[in-house]
C-alpha atoms as a PDB file:
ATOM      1  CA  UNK A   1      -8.116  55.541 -72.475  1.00  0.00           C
ATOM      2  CA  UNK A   2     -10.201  52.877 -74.181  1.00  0.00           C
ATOM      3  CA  UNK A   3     -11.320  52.136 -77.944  1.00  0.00           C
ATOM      4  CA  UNK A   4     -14.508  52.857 -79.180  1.00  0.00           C
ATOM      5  CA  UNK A   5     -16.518  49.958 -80.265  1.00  0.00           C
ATOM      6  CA  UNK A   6     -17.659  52.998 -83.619  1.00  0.00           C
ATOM      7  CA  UNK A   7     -14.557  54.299 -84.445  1.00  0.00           C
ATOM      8  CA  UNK A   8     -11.853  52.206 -82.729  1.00  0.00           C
ATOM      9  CA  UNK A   9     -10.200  55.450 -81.650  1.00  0.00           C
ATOM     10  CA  UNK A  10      -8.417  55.598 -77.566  1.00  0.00           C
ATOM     11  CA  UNK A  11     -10.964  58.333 -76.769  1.00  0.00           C
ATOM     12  CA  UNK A  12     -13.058  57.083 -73.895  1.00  0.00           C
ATOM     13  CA  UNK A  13     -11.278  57.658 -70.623  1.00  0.00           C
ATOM     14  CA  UNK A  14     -11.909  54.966 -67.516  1.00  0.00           C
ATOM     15  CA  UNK A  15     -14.186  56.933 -65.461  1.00  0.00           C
ATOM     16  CA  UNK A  16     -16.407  57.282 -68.259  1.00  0.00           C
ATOM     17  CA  UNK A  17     -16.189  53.868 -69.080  1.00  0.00           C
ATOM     18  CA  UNK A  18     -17.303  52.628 -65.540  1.00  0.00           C
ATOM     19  CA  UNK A  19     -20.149  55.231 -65.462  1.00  0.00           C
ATOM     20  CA  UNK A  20     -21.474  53.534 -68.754  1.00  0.00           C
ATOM     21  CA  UNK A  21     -22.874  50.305 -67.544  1.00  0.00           C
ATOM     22  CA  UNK A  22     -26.195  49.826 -69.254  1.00  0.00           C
ATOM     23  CA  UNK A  23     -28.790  51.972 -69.325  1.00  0.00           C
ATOM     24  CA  UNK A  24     -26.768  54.811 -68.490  1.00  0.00           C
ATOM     25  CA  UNK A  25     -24.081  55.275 -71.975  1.00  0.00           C
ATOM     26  CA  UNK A  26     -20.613  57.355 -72.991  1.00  0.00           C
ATOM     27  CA  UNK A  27     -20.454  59.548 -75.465  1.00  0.00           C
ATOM     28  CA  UNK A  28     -17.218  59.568 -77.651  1.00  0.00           C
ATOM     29  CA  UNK A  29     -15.244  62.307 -77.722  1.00  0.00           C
ATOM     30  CA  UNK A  30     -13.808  61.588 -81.501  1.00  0.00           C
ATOM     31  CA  UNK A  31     -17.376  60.891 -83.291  1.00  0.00           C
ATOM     32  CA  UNK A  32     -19.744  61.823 -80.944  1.00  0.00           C
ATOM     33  CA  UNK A  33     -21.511  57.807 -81.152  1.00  0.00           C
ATOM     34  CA  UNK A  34     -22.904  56.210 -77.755  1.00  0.00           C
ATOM     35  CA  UNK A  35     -21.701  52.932 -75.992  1.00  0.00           C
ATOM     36  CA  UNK A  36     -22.586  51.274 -73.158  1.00  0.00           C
ATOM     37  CA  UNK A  37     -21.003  48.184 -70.902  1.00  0.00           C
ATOM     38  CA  UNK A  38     -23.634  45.150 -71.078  1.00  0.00           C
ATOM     39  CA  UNK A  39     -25.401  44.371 -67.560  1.00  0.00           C
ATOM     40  CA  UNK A  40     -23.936  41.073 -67.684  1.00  0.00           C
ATOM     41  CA  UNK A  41     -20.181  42.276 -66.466  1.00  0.00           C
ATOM     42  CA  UNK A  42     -21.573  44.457 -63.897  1.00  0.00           C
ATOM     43  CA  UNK A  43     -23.284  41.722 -62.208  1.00  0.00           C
ATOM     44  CA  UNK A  44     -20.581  39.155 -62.550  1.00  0.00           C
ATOM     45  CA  UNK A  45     -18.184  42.379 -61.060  1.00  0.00           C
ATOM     46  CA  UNK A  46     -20.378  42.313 -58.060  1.00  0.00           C
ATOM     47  CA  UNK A  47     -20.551  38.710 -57.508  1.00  0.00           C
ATOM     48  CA  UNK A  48     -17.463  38.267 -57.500  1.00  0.00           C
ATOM     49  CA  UNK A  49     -17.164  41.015 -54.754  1.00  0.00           C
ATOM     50  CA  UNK A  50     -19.986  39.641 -52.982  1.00  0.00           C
ATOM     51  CA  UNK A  51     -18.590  36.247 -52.693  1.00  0.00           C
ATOM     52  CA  UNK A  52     -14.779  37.756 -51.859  1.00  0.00           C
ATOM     53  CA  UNK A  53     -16.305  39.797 -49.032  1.00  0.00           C
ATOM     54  CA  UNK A  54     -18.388  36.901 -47.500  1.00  0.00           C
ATOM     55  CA  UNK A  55     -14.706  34.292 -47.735  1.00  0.00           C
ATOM     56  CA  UNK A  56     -13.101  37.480 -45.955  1.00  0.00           C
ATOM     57  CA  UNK A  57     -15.847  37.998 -43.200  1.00  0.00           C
ATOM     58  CA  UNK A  58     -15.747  33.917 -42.806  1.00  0.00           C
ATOM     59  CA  UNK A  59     -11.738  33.708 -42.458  1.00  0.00           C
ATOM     60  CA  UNK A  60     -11.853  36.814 -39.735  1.00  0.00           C
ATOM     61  CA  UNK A  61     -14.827  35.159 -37.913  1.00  0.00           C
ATOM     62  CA  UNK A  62     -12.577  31.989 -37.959  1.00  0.00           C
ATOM     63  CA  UNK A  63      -9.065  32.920 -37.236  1.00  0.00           C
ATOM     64  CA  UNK A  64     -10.808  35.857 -34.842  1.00  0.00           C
ATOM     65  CA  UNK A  65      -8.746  38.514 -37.166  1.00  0.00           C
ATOM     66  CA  UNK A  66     -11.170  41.590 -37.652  1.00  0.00           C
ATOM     67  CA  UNK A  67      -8.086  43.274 -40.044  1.00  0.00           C
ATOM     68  CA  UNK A  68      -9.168  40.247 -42.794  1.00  0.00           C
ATOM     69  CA  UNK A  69     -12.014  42.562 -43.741  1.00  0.00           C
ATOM     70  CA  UNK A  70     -10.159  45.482 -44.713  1.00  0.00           C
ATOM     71  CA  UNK A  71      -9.866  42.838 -47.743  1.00  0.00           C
ATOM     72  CA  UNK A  72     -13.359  43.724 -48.813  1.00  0.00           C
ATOM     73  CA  UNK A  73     -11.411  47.210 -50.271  1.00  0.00           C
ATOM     74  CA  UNK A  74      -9.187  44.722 -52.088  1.00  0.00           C
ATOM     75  CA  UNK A  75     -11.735  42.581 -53.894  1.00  0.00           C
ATOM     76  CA  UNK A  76     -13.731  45.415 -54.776  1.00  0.00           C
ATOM     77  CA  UNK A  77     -10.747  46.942 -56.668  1.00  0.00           C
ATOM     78  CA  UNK A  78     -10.199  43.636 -58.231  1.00  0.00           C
ATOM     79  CA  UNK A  79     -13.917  43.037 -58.998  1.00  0.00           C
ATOM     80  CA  UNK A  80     -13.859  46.114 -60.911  1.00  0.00           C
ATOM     81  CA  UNK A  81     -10.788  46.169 -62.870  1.00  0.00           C
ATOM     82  CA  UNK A  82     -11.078  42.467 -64.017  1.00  0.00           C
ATOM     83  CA  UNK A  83     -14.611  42.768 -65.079  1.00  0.00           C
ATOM     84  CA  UNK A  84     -15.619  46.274 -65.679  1.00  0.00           C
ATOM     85  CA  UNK A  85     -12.472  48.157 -67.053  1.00  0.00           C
ATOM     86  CA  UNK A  86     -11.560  45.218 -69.289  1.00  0.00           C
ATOM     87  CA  UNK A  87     -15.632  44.346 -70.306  1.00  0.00           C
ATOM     88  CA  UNK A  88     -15.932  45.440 -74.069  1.00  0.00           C
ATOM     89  CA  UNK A  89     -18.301  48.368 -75.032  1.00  0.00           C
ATOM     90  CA  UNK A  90     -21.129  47.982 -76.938  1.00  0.00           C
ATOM     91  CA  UNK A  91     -22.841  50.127 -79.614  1.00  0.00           C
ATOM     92  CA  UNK A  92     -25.894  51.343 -78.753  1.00  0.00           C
ATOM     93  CA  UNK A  93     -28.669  50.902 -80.738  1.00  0.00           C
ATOM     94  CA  UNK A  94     -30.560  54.636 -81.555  1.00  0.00           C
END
């Protein structure tokens, strides 16, 4: 569960949290405020995938090792959890 940016309670679950990237918003549970996760994190989440998928599709065309881009799963995973599960929420403004 994650804090709400209204009423600091743990009362936004994960799922919820990743389906909140801006526009779309979460509603919390405790006192029924929105919140959203700024563009900015989603963007740097998929760069950063982007750019680990392209290294992985380089080393396999290099070393001739087509099991390197099973990696893309990987850096997807860690794309998200290091920049969209740990991104702050922000209030949205009614």
């Amino acid at each position: 569960m994650h804090e709400c940016p209204h009423c600091h309670q743990e009362s936004i679950s994960t799922l919820q949290k990743l389906l909140a990237i801006s526009p779309m918003r979460v509603c919390c549970f405790a006192c029924q405020q929105y919140s959203h996760i700024h563009n900015t994190y989603a963007l740097v989440a998929l760069t950063v995938w982007i750019v680990m998928t392209w290294l992985l599709i380089a080393l396999a065309y290099w070393f001739q090792m087509s099991f390197l881009l099973l990696g893309s799963i990987p850096a997807m995973v860690i794309a998200v959890d290091r920049y969209l599960i740990k991104a702050p929420l922000s209030k949205v403004q009614v």
